[in-house]
Protein backbone atom coordinates (compact mmCIF):
# COMPACT_ATOMS: atom_id res chain seq x y z
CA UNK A 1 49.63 -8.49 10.88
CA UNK A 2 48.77 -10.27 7.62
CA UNK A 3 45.49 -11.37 9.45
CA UNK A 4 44.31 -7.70 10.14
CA UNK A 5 45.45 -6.79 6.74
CA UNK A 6 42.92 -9.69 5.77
CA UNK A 7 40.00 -8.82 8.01
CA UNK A 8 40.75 -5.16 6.96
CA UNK A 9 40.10 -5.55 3.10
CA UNK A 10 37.26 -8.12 3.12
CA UNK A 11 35.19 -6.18 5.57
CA UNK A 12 34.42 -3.67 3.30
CA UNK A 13 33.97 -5.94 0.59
CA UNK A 14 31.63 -7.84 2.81
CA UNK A 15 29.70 -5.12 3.25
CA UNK A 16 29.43 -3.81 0.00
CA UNK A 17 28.24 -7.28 -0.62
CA UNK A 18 25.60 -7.27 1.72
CA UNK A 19 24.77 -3.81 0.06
CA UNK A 20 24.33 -5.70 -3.06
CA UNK A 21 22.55 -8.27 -1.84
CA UNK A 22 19.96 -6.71 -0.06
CA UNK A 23 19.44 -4.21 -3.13
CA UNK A 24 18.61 -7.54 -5.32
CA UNK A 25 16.50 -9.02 -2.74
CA UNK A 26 14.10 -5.67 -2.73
CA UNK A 27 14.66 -5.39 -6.99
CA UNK A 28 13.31 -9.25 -6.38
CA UNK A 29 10.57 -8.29 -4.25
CA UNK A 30 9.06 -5.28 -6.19
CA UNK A 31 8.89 -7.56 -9.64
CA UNK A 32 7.18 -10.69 -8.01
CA UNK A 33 4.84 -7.99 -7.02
CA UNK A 34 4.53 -6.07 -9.95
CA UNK A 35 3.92 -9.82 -11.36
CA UNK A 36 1.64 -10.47 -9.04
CA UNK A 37 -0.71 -7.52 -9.26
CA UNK A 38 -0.73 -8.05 -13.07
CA UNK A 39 -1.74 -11.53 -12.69
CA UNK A 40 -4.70 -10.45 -11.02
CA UNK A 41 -5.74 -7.83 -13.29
CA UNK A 42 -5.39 -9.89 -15.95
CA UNK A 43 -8.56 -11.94 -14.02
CA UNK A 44 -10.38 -8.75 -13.97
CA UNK A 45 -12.90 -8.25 -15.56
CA UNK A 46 -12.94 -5.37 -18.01
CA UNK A 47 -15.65 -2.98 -20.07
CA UNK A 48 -15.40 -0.79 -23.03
CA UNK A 49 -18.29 1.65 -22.57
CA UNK A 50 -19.83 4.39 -24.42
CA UNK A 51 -21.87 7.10 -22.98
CA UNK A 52 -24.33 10.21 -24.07
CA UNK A 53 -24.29 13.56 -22.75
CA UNK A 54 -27.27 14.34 -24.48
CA UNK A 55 -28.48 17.68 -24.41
CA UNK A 56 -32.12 18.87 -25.36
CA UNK A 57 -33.55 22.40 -26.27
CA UNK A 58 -33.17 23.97 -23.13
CA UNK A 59 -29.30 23.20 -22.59
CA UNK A 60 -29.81 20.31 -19.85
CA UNK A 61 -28.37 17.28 -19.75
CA UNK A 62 -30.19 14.16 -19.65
CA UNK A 63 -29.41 11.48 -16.39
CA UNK A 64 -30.80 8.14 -16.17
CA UNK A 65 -30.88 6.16 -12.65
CA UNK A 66 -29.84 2.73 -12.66
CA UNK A 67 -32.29 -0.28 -11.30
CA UNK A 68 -31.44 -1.21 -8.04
CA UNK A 69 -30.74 -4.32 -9.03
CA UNK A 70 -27.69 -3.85 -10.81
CA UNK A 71 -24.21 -2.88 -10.46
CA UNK A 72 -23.95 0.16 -9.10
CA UNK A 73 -27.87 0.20 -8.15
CA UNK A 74 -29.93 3.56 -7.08
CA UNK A 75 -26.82 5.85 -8.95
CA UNK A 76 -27.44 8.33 -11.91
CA UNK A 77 -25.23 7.95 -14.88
CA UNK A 78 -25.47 9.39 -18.33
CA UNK A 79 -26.41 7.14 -20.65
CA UNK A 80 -25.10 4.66 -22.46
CA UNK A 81 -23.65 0.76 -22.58
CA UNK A 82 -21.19 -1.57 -23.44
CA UNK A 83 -19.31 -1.65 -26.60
CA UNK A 84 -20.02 -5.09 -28.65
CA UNK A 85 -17.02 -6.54 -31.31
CA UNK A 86 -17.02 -4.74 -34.48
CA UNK A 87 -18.80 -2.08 -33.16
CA UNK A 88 -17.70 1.78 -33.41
CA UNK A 89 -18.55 3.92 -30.40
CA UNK A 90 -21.06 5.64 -32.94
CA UNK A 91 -22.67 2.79 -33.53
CA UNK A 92 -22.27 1.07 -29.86
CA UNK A 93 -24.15 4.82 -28.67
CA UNK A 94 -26.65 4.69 -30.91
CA UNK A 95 -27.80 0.82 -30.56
CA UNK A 96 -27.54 1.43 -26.68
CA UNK A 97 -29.55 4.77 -26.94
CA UNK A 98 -32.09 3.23 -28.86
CA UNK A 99 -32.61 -0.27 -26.59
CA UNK A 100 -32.55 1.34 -23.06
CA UNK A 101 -34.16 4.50 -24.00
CA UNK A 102 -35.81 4.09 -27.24
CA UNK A 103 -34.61 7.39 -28.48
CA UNK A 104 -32.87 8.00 -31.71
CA UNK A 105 -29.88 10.49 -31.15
CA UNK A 106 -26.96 12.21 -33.10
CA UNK A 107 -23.74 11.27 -32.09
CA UNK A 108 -21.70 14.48 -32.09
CA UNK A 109 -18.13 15.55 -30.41
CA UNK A 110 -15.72 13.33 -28.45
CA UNK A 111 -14.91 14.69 -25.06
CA UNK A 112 -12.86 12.26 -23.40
CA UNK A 113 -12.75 8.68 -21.57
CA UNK A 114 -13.05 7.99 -17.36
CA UNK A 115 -11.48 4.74 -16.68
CA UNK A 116 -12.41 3.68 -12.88
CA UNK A 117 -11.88 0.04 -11.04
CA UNK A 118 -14.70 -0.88 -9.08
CA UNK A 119 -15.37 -3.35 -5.73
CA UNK A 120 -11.14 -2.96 -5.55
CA UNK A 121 -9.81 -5.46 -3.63
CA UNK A 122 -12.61 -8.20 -3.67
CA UNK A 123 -13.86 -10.91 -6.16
CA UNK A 124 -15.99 -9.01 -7.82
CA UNK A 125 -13.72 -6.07 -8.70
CA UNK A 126 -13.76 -4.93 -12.28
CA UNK A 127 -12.81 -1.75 -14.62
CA UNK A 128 -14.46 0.49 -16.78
CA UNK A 129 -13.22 2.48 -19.99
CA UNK A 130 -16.00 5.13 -20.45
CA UNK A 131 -15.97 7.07 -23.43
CA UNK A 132 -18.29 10.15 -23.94
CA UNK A 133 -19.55 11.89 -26.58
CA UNK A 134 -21.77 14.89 -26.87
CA UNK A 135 -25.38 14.05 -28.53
CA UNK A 136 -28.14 15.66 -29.54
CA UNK A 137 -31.57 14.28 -29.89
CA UNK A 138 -34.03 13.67 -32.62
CA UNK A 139 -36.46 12.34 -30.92
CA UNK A 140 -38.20 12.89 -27.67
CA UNK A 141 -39.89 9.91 -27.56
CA UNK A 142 -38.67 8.46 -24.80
CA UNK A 143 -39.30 5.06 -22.76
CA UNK A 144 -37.51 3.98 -19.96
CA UNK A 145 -36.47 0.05 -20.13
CA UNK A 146 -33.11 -0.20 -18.26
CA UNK A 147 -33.16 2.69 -15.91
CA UNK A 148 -35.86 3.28 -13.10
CA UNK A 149 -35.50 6.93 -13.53
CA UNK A 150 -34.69 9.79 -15.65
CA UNK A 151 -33.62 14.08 -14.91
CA UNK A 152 -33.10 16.53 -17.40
CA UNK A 153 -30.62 18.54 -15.38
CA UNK A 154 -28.21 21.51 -15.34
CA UNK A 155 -25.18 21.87 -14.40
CA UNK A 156 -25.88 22.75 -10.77
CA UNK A 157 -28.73 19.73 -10.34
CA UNK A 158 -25.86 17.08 -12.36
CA UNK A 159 -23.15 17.84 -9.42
CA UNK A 160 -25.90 17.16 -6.80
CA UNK A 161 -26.51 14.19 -7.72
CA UNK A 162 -25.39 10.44 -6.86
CA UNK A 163 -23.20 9.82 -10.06
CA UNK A 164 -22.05 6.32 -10.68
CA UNK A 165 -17.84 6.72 -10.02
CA UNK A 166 -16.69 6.59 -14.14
CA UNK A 167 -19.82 9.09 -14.84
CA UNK A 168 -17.85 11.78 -12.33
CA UNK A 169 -15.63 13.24 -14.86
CA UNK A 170 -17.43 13.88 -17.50
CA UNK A 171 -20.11 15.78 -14.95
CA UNK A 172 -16.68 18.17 -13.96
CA UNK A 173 -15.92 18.09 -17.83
CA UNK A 174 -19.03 19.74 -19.11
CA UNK A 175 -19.10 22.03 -16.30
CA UNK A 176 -17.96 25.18 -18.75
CA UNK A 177 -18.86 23.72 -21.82
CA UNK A 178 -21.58 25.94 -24.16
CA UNK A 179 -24.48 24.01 -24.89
């Protein structure tokens, strides 16, 4: 009797120990993860990027196709380039403007930031904060260094085309925008 009453009270307990134990194993498992993943994207490279949505006379937008030779090769993008220390985006926009395109532009209206991971999964993966603006240009005299091609394009030609993956959402952001 006294061996029953035992077996009947530490059963429970038993189990409700198990319960416990397994629900610290999994807690366990999900933050050696969680450390895990940020370990690696803390490897990652990362880019702070500004780009142009630069509009000219006749409302369209201005797309500039990257050398095949580079990341993302053969895709259009709206122009633009990485951020350098003690730079503001202003200035980043209109330095990278100027050396890839040799046009001088006016930075104008903020419309957001795309952030996108590229090549996920392999050893060349990397992420990308994009931030856009809206420019206008005063000058047209334009000269293509770091692309191999440029569009002027509406809105219909822009969602046609190949956009580089970060470039995506600011194509769907200007969609209703008055130029």
């Amino acid at each position: 009797m006294i061996i029953s009453f035992i077996f009947e009270l530490t059963i429970p307990r038993i189990l409700a120990l198990c319960e416990l134990g397994l629900a610290l194993i999994f807690l366990l498992i999900i933050i050696l993860l969680y450390i895990n993943k940020r370990k690696k994207n803390k490897n990652m490279k990362h880019f702070e990027v500004v780009c142009a949505i630069i509009i000219n006379n006749e409302n369209k937008v201005l797309l500039c196709k990257r050398k095949s030779n580079k990341s993302q090769g053969n895709r259009w993008e709206f122009p633009g380039g990485k951020i350098e220390n003690g730079e503001t985006h202003k200035e980043a926009l209109i330095r990278e403007i100027k050396e890839e395109l040799s046009l001088i532009i006016e930075v104008n209206d903020y419309i957001g930031k795309s952030e996108y991971t590229y090549n996920k999964g392999t050893k060349d993966e990397y992420s990308v904060t994009l931030y856009g603006y809206i420019c206008k240009l005063d000058s047209e005299h334009l000269k293509l260094i770091d692309h191999s091609e440029i569009k002027w394009c509406n809105y219909e030609e822009i969602a046609k085309m190949d956009l580089s993956d970060a470039d995506i959402y600011f194509a769907n952001k200007i969609r209703n925008m008055n130029f």
